[in-house]
PDB file of N, CA and C in Angstrom:
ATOM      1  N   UNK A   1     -15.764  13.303  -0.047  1.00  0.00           N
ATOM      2  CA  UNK A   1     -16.068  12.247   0.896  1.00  0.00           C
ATOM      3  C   UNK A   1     -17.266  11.475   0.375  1.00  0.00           C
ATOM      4  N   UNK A   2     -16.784  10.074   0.258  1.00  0.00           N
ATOM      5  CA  UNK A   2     -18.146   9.213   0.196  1.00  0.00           C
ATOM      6  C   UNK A   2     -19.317   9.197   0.669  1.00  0.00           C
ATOM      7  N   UNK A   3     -20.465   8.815   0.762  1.00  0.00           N
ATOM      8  CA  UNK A   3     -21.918   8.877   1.606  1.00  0.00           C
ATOM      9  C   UNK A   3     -21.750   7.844   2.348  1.00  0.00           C
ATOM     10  N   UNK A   4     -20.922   6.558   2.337  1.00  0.00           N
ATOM     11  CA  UNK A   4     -20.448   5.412   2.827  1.00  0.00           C
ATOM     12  C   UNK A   4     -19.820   5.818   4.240  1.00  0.00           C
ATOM     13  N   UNK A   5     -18.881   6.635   3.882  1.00  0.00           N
ATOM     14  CA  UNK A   5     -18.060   7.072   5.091  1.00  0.00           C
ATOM     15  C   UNK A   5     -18.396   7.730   6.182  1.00  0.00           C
ATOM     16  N   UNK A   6     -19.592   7.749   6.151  1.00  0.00           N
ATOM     17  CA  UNK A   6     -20.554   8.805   6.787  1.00  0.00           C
ATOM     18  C   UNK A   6     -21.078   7.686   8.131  1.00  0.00           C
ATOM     19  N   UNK A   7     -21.315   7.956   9.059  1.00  0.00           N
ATOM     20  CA  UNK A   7     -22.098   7.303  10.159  1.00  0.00           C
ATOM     21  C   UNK A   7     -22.897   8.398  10.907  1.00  0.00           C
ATOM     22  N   UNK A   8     -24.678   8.104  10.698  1.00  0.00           N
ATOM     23  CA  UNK A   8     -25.427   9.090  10.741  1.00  0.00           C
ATOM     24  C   UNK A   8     -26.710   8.408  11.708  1.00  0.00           C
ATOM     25  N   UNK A   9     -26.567   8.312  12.728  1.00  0.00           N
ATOM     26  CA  UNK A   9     -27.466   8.088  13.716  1.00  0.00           C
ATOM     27  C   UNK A   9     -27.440   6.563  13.316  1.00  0.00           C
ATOM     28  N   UNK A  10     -26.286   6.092  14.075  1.00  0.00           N
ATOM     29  CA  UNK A  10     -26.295   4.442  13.725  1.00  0.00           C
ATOM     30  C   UNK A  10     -26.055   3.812  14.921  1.00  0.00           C
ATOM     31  N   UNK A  11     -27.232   2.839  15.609  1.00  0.00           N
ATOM     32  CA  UNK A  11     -27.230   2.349  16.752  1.00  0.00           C
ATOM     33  C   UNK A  11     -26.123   1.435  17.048  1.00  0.00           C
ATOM     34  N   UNK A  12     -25.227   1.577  18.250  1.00  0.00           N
ATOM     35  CA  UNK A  12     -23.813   0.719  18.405  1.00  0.00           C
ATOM     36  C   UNK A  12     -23.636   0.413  19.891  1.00  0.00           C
ATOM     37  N   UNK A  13     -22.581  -0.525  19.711  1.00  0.00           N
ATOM     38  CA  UNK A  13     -22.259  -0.698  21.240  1.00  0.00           C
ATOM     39  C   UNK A  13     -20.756  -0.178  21.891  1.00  0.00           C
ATOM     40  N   UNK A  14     -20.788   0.404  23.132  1.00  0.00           N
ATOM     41  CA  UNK A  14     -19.178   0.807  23.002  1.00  0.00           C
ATOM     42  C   UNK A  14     -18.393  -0.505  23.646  1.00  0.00           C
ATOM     43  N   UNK A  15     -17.282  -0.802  23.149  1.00  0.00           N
ATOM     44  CA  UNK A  15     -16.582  -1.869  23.259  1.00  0.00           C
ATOM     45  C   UNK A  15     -15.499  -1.483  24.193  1.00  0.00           C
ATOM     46  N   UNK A  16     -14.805  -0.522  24.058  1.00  0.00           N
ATOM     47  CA  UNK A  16     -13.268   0.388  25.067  1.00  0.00           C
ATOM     48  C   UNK A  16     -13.319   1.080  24.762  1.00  0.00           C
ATOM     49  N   UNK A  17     -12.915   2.251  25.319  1.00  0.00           N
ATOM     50  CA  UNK A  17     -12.591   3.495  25.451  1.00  0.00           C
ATOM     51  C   UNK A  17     -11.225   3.690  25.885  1.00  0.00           C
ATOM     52  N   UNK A  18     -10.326   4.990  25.547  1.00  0.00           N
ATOM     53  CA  UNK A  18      -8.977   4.991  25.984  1.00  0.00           C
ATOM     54  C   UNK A  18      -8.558   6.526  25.960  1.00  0.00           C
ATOM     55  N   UNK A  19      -8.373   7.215  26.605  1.00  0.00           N
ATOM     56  CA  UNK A  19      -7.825   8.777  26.563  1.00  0.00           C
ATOM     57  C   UNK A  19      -7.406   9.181  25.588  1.00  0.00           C
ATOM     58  N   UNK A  20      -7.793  10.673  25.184  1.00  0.00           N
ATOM     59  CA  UNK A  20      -7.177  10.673  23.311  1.00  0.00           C
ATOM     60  C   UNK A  20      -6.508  12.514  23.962  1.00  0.00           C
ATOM     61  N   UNK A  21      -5.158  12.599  23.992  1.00  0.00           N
ATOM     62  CA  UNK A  21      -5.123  13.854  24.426  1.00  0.00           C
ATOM     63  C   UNK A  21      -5.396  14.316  25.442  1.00  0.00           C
ATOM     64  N   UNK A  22      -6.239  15.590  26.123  1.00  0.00           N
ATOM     65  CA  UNK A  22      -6.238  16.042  27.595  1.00  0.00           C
ATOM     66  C   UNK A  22      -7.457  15.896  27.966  1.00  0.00           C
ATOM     67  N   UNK A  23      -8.447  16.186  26.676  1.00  0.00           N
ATOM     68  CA  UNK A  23     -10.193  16.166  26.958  1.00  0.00           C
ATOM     69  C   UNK A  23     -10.872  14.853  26.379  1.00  0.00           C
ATOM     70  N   UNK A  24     -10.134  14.432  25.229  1.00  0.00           N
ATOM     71  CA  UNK A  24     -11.253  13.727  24.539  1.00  0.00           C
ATOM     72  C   UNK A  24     -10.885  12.123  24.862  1.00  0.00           C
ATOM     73  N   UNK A  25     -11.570  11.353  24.300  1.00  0.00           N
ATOM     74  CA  UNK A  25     -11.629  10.089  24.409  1.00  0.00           C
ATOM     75  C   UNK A  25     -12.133   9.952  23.040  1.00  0.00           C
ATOM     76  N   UNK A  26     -10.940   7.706  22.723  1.00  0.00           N
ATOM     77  CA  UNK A  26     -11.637   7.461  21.556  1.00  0.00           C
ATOM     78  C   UNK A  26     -12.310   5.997  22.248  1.00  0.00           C
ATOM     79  N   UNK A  27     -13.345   5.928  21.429  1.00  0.00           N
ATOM     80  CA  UNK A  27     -14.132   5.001  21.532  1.00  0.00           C
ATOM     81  C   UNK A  27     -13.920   3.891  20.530  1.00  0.00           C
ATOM     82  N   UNK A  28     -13.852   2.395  20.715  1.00  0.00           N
ATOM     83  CA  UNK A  28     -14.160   1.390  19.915  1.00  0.00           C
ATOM     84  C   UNK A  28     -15.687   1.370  19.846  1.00  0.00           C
ATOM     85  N   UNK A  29     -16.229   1.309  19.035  1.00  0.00           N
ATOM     86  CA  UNK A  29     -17.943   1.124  18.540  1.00  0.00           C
ATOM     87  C   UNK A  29     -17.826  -0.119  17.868  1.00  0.00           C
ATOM     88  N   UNK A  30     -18.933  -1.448  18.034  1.00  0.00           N
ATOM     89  CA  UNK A  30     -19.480  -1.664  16.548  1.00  0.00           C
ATOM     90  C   UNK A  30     -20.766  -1.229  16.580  1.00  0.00           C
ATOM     91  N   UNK A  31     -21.195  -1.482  15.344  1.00  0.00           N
ATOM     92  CA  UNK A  31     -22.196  -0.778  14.742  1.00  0.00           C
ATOM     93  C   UNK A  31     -22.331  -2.076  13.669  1.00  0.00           C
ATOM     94  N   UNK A  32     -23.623  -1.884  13.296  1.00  0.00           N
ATOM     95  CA  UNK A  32     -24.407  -3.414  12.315  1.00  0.00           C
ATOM     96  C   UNK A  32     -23.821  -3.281  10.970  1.00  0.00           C
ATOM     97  N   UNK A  33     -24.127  -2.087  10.504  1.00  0.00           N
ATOM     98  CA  UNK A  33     -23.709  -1.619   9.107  1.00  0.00           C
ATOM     99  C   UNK A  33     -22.081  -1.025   8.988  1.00  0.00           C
ATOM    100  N   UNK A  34     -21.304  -1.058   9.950  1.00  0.00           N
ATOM    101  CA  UNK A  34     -20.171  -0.284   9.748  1.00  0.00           C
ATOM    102  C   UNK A  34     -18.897  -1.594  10.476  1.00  0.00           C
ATOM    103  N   UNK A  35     -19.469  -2.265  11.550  1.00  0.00           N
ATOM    104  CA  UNK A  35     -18.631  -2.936  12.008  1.00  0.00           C
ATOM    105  C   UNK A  35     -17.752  -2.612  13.300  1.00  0.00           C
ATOM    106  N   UNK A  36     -16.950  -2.829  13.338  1.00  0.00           N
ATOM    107  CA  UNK A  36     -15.969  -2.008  14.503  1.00  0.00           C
ATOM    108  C   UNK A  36     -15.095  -0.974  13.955  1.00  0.00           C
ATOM    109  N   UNK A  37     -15.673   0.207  14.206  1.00  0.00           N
ATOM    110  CA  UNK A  37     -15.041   1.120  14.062  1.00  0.00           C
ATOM    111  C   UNK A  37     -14.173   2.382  15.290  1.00  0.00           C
ATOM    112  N   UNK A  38     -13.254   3.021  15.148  1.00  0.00           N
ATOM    113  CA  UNK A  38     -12.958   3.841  16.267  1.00  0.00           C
ATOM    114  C   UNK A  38     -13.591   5.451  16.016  1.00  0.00           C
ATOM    115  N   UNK A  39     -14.131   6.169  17.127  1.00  0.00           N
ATOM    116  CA  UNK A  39     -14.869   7.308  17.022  1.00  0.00           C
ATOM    117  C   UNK A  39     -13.915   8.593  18.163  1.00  0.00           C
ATOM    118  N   UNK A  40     -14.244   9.338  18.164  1.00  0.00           N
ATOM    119  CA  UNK A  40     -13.741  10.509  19.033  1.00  0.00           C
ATOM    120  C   UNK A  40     -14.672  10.715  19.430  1.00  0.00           C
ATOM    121  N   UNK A  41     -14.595  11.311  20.624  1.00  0.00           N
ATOM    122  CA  UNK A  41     -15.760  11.875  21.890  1.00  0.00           C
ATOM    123  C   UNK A  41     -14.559  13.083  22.470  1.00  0.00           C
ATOM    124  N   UNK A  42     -14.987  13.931  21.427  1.00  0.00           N
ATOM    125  CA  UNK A  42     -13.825  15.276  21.869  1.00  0.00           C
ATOM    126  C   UNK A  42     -14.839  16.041  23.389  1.00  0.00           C
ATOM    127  N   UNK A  43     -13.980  16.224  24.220  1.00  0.00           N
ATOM    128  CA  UNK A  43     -14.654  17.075  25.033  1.00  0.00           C
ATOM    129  C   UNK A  43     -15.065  16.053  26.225  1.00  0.00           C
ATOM    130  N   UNK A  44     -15.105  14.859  25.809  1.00  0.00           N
ATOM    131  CA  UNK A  44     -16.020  14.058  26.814  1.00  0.00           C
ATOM    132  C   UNK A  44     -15.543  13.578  28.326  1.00  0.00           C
ATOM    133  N   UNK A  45     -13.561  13.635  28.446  1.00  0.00           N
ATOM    134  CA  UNK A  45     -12.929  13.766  29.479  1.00  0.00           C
ATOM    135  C   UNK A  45     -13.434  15.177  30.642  1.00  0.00           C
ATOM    136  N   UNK A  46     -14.247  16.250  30.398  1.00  0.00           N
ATOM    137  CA  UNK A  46     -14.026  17.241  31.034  1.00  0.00           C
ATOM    138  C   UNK A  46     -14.905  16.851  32.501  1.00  0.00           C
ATOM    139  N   UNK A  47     -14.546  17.829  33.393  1.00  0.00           N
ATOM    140  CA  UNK A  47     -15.809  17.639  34.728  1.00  0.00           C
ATOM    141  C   UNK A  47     -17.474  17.907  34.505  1.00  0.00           C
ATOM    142  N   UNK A  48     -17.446  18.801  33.558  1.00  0.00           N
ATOM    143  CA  UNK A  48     -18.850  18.929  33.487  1.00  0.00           C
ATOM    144  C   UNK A  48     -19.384  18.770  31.895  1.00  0.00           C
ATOM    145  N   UNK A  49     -18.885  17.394  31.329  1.00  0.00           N
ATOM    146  CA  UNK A  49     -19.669  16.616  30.358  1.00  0.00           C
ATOM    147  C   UNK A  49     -20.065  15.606  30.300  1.00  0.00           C
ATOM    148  N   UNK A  50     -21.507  15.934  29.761  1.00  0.00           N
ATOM    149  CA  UNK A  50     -22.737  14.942  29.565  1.00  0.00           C
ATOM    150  C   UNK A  50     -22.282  13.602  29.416  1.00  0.00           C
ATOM    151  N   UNK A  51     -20.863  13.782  28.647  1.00  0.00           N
ATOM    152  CA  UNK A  51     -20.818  12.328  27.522  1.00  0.00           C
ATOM    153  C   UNK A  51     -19.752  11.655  28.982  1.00  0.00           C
ATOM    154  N   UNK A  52     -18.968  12.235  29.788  1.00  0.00           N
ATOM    155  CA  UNK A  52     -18.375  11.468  30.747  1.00  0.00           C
ATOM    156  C   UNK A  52     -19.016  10.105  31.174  1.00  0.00           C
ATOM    157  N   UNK A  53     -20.030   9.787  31.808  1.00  0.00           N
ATOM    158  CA  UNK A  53     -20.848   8.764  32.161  1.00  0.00           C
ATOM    159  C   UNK A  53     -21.378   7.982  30.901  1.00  0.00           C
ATOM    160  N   UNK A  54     -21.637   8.287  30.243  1.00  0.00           N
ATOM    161  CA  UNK A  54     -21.852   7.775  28.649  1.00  0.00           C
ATOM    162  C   UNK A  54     -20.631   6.528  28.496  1.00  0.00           C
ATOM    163  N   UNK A  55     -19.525   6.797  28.595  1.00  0.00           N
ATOM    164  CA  UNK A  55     -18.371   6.267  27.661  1.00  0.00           C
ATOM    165  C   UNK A  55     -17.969   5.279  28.445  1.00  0.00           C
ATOM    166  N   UNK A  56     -18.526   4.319  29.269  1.00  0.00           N
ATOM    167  CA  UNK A  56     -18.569   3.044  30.089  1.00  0.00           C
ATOM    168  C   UNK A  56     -18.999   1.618  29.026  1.00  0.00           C
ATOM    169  N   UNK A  57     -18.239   0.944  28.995  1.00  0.00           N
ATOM    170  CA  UNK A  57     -18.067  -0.227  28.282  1.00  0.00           C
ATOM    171  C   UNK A  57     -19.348  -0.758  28.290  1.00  0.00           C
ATOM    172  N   UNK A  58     -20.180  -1.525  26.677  1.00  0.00           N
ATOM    173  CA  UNK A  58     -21.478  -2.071  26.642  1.00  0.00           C
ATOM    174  C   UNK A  58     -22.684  -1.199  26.918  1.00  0.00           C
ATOM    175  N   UNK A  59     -22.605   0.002  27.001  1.00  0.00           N
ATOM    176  CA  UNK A  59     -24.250   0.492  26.988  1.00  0.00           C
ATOM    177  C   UNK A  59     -23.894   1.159  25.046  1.00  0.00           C
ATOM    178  N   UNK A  60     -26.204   1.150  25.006  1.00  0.00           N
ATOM    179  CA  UNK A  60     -25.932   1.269  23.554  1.00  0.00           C
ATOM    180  C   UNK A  60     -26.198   2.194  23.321  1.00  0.00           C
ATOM    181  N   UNK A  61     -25.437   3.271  22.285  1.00  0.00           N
ATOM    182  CA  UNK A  61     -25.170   4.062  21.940  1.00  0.00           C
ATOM    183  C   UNK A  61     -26.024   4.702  20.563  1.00  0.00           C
ATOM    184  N   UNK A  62     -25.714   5.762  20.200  1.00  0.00           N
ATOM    185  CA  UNK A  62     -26.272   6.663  18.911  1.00  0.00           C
ATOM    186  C   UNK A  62     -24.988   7.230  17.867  1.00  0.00           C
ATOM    187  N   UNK A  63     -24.621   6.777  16.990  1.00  0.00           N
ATOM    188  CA  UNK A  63     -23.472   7.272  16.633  1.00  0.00           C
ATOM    189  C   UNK A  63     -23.236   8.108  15.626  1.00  0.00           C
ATOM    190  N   UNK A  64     -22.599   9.197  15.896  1.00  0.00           N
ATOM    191  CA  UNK A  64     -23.043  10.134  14.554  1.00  0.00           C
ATOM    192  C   UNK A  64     -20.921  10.311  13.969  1.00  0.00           C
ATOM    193  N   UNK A  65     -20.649  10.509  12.914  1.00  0.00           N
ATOM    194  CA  UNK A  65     -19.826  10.662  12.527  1.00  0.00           C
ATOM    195  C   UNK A  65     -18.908  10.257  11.003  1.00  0.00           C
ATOM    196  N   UNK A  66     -17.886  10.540  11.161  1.00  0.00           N
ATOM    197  CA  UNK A  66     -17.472  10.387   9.836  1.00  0.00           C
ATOM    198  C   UNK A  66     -15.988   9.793   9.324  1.00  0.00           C
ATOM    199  N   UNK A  67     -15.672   9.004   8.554  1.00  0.00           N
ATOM    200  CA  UNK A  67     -14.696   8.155   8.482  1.00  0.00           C
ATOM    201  C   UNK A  67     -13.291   8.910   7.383  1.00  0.00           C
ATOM    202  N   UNK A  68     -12.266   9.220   8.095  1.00  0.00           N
ATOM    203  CA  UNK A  68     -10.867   9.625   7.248  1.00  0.00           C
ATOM    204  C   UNK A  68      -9.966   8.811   7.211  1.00  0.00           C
TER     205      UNK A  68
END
């Protein structure tokens, strides 16, 4: 894997969100250096996760992850 492909604490905005499976959600992000990219937020559908309230369109974000 490239060092490119990498997204490592990169400030973004979430653009949509859409159900990915039973728990997770994917996110549209852009980000300055990466652009619009799509992310996973595994886990973040459940009743008692942090990231539930998080994943609301336009607040700005921290993005950590990696590109396949």
């Amino acid at each position: 894997m490239s060092s490119d492909a990498r997204i490592n604490n990169e400030p973004g905005f979430i653009l949509h969100t859409y159900p990915f499976k039973e728990t997770s959600v994917v996110a549209e992000v852009f980000t300055r250096s990466h652009g619009r990219v799509a992310l996973i937020a595994r886990g973040a559908r459940r009743p008692a996760s942090m990231l539930r309230g998080l994943m609301q369109p336009l607040p700005r974000c921290c993005c950590r992850g990696s590109q396949g």
